[in-house]
N, C-alpha and C. Protein backbone atom coordinates (compact mmCIF):
# COMPACT_ATOMS: atom_id res chain seq x y z
N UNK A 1 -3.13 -9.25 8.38
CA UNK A 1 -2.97 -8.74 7.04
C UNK A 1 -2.11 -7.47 7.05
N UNK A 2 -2.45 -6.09 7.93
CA UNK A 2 -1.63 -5.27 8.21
C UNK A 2 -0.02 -5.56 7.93
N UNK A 3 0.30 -6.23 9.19
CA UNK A 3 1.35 -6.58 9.72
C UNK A 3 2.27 -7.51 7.79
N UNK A 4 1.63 -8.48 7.54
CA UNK A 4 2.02 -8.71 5.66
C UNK A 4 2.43 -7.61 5.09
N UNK A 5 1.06 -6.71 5.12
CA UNK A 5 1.20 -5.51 3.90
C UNK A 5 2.83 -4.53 4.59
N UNK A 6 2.75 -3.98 5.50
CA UNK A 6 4.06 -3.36 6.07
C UNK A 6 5.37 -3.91 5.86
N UNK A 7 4.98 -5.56 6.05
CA UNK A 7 6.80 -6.48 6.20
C UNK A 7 7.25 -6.20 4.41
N UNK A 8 6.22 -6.66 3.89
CA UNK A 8 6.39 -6.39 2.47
C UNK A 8 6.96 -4.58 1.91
N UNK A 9 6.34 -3.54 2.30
CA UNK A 9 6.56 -1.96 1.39
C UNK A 9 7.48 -2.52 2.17
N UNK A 10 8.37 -2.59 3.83
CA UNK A 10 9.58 -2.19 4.54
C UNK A 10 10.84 -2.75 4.09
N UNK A 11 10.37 -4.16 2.77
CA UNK A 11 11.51 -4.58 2.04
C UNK A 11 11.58 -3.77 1.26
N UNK A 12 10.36 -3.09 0.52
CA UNK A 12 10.55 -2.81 -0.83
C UNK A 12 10.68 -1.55 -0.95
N UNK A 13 10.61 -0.93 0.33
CA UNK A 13 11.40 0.49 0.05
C UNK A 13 12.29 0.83 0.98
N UNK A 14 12.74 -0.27 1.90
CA UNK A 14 13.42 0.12 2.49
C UNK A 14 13.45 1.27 3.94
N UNK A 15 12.07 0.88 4.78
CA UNK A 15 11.70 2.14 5.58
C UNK A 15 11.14 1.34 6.54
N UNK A 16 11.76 1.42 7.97
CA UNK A 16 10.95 0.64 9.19
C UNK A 16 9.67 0.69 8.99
N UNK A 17 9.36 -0.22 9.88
CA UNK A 17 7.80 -0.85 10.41
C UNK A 17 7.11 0.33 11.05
N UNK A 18 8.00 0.34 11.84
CA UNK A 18 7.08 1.38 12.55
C UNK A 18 6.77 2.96 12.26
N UNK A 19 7.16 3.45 11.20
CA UNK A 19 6.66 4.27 10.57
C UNK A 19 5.22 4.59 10.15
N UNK A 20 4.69 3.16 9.62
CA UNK A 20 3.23 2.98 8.93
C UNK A 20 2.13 2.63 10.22
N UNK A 21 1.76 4.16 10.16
CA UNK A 21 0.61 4.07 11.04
C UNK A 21 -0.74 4.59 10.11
N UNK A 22 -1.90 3.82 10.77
CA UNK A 22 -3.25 4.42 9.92
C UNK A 22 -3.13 5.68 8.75
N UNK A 23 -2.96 6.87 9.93
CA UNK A 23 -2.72 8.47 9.79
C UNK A 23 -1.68 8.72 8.37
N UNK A 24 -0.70 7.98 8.78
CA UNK A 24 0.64 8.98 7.98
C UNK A 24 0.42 8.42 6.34
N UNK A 25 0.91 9.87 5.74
CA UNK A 25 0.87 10.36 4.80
C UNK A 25 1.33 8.96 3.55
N UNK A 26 1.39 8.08 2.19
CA UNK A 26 2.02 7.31 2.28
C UNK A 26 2.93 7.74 1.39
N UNK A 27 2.67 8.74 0.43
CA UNK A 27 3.68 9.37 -0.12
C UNK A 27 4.93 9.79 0.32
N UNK A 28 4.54 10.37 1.56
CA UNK A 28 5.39 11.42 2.25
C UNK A 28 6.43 10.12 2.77
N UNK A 29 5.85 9.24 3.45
CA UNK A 29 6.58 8.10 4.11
C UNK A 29 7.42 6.94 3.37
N UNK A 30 6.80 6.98 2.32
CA UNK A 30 7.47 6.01 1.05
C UNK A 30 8.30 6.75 0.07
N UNK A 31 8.11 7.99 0.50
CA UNK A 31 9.02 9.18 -0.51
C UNK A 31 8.71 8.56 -2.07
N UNK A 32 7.20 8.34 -2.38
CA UNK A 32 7.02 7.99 -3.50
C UNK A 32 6.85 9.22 -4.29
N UNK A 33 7.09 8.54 -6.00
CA UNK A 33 6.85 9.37 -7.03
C UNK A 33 5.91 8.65 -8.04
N UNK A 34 5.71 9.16 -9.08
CA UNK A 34 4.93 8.23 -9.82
C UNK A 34 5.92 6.81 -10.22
N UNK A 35 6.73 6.54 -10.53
CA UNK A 35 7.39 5.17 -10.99
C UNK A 35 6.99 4.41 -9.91
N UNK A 36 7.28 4.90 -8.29
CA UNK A 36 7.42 4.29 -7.40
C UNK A 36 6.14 3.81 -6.55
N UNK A 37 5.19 4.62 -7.38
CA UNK A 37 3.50 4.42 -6.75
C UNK A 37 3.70 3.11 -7.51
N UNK A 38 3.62 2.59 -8.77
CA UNK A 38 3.40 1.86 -9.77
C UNK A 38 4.17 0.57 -9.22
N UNK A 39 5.22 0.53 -8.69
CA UNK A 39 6.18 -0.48 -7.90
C UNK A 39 4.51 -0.74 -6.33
N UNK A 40 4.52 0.57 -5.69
CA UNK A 40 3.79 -0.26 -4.90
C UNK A 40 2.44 -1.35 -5.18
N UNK A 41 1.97 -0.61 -6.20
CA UNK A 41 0.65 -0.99 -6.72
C UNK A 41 0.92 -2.72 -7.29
N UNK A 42 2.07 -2.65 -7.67
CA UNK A 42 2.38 -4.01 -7.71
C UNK A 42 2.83 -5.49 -6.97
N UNK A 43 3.55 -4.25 -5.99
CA UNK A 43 3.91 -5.40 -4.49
C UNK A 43 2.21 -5.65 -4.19
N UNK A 44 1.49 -5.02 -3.82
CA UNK A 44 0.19 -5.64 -3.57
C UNK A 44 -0.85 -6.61 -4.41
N UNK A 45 -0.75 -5.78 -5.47
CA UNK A 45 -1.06 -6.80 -6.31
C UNK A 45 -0.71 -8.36 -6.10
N UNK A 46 0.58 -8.07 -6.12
CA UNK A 46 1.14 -9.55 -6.35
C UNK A 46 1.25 -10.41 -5.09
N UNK A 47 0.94 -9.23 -4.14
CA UNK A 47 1.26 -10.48 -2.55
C UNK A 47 -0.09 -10.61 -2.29
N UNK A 48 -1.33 -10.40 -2.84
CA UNK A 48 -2.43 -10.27 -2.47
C UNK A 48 -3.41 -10.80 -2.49
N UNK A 49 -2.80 -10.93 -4.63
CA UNK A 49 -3.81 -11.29 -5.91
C UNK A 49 -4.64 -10.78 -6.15
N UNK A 50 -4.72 -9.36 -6.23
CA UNK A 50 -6.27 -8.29 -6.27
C UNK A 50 -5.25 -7.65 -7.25
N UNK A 51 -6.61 -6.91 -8.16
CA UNK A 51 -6.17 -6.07 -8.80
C UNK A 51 -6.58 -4.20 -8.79
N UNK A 52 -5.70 -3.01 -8.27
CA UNK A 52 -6.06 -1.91 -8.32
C UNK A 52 -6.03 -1.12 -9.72
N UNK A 53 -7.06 -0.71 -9.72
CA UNK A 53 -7.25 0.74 -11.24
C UNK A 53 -7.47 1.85 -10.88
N UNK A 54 -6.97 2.96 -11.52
CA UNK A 54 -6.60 4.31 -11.31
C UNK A 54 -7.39 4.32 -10.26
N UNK A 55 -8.95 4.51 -10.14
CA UNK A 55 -9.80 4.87 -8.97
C UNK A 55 -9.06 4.70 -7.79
N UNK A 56 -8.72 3.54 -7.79
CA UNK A 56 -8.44 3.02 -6.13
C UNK A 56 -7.24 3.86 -5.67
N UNK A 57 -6.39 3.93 -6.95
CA UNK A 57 -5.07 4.92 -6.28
C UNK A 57 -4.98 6.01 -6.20
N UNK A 58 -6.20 6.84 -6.77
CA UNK A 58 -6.61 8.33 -6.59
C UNK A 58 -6.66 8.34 -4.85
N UNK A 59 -7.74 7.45 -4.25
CA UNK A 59 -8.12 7.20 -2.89
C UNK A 59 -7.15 6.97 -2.32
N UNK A 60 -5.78 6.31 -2.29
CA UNK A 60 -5.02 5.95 -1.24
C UNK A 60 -4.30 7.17 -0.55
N UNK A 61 -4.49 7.82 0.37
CA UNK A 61 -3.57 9.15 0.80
C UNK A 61 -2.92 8.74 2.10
N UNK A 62 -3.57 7.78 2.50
CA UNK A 62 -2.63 7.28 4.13
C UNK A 62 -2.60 5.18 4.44
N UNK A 63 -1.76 5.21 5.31
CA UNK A 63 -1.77 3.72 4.90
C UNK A 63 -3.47 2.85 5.34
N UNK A 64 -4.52 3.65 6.57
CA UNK A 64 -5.31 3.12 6.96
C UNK A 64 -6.15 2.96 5.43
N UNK A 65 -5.93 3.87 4.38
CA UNK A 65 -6.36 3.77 3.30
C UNK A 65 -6.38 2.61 2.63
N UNK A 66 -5.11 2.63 2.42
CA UNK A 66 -4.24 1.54 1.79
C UNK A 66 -4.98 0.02 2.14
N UNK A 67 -4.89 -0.02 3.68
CA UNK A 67 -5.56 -0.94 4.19
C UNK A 67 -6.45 -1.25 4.19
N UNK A 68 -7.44 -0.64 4.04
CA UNK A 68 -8.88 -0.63 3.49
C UNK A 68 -9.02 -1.22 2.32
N UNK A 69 -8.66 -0.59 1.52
CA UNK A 69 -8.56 -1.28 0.42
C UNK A 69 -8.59 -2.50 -0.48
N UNK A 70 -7.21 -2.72 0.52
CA UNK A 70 -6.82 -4.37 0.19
C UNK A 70 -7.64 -5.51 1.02
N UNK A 71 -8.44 -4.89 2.44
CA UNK A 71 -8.94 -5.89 2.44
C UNK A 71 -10.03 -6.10 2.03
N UNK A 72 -11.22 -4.96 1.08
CA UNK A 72 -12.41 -4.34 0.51
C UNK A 72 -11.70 -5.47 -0.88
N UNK A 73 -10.65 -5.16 -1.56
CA UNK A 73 -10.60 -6.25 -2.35
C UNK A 73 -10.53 -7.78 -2.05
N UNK A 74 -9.47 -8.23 -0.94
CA UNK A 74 -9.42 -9.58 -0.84
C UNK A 74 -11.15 -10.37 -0.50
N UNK A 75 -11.76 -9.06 0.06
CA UNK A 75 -12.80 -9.73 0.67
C UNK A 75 -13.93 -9.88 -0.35
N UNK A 76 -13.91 -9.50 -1.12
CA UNK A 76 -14.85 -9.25 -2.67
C UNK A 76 -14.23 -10.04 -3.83
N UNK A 77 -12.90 -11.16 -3.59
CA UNK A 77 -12.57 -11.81 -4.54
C UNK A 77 -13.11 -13.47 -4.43
């Protein structure tokens, strides 16, 4: 699942693989802003089929986050 979620942001923003480790920051690494949180929130969404609400994206600050997440949703759908 990891390895999905990464191939997918590394199209969609354009930023190697190997950047996204547990730890790092995802803002900092995705050089996101708010438009561009809203783009990610949707690549997942849509490669996933889960849906995130504000809560969940307050919580995301690193990708192990991120990861959590998505599979706390896939696994609860």
């Amino acid at each position: 699942m990891i390895q999905k979620i990464n191939a997918a942001m590394a199209e969609e923003f354009e930023v190697e693989e190997s950047v996204f480790t547990p730890e790092a920051d995802i803002k900092s690494t995705l050089e996101l802003d708010s438009l561009s949180l809203v783009d990610l929130v949707a690549l997942v969404e849509s490669n996933f089929g889960i849906k995130i609400n504000g809560t969940d994206i307050a919580k995301i600050r690193n990708f192990g986050a991120l990861y959590d997440l998505i599979y706390e949703k896939v696994q609860s759908k």
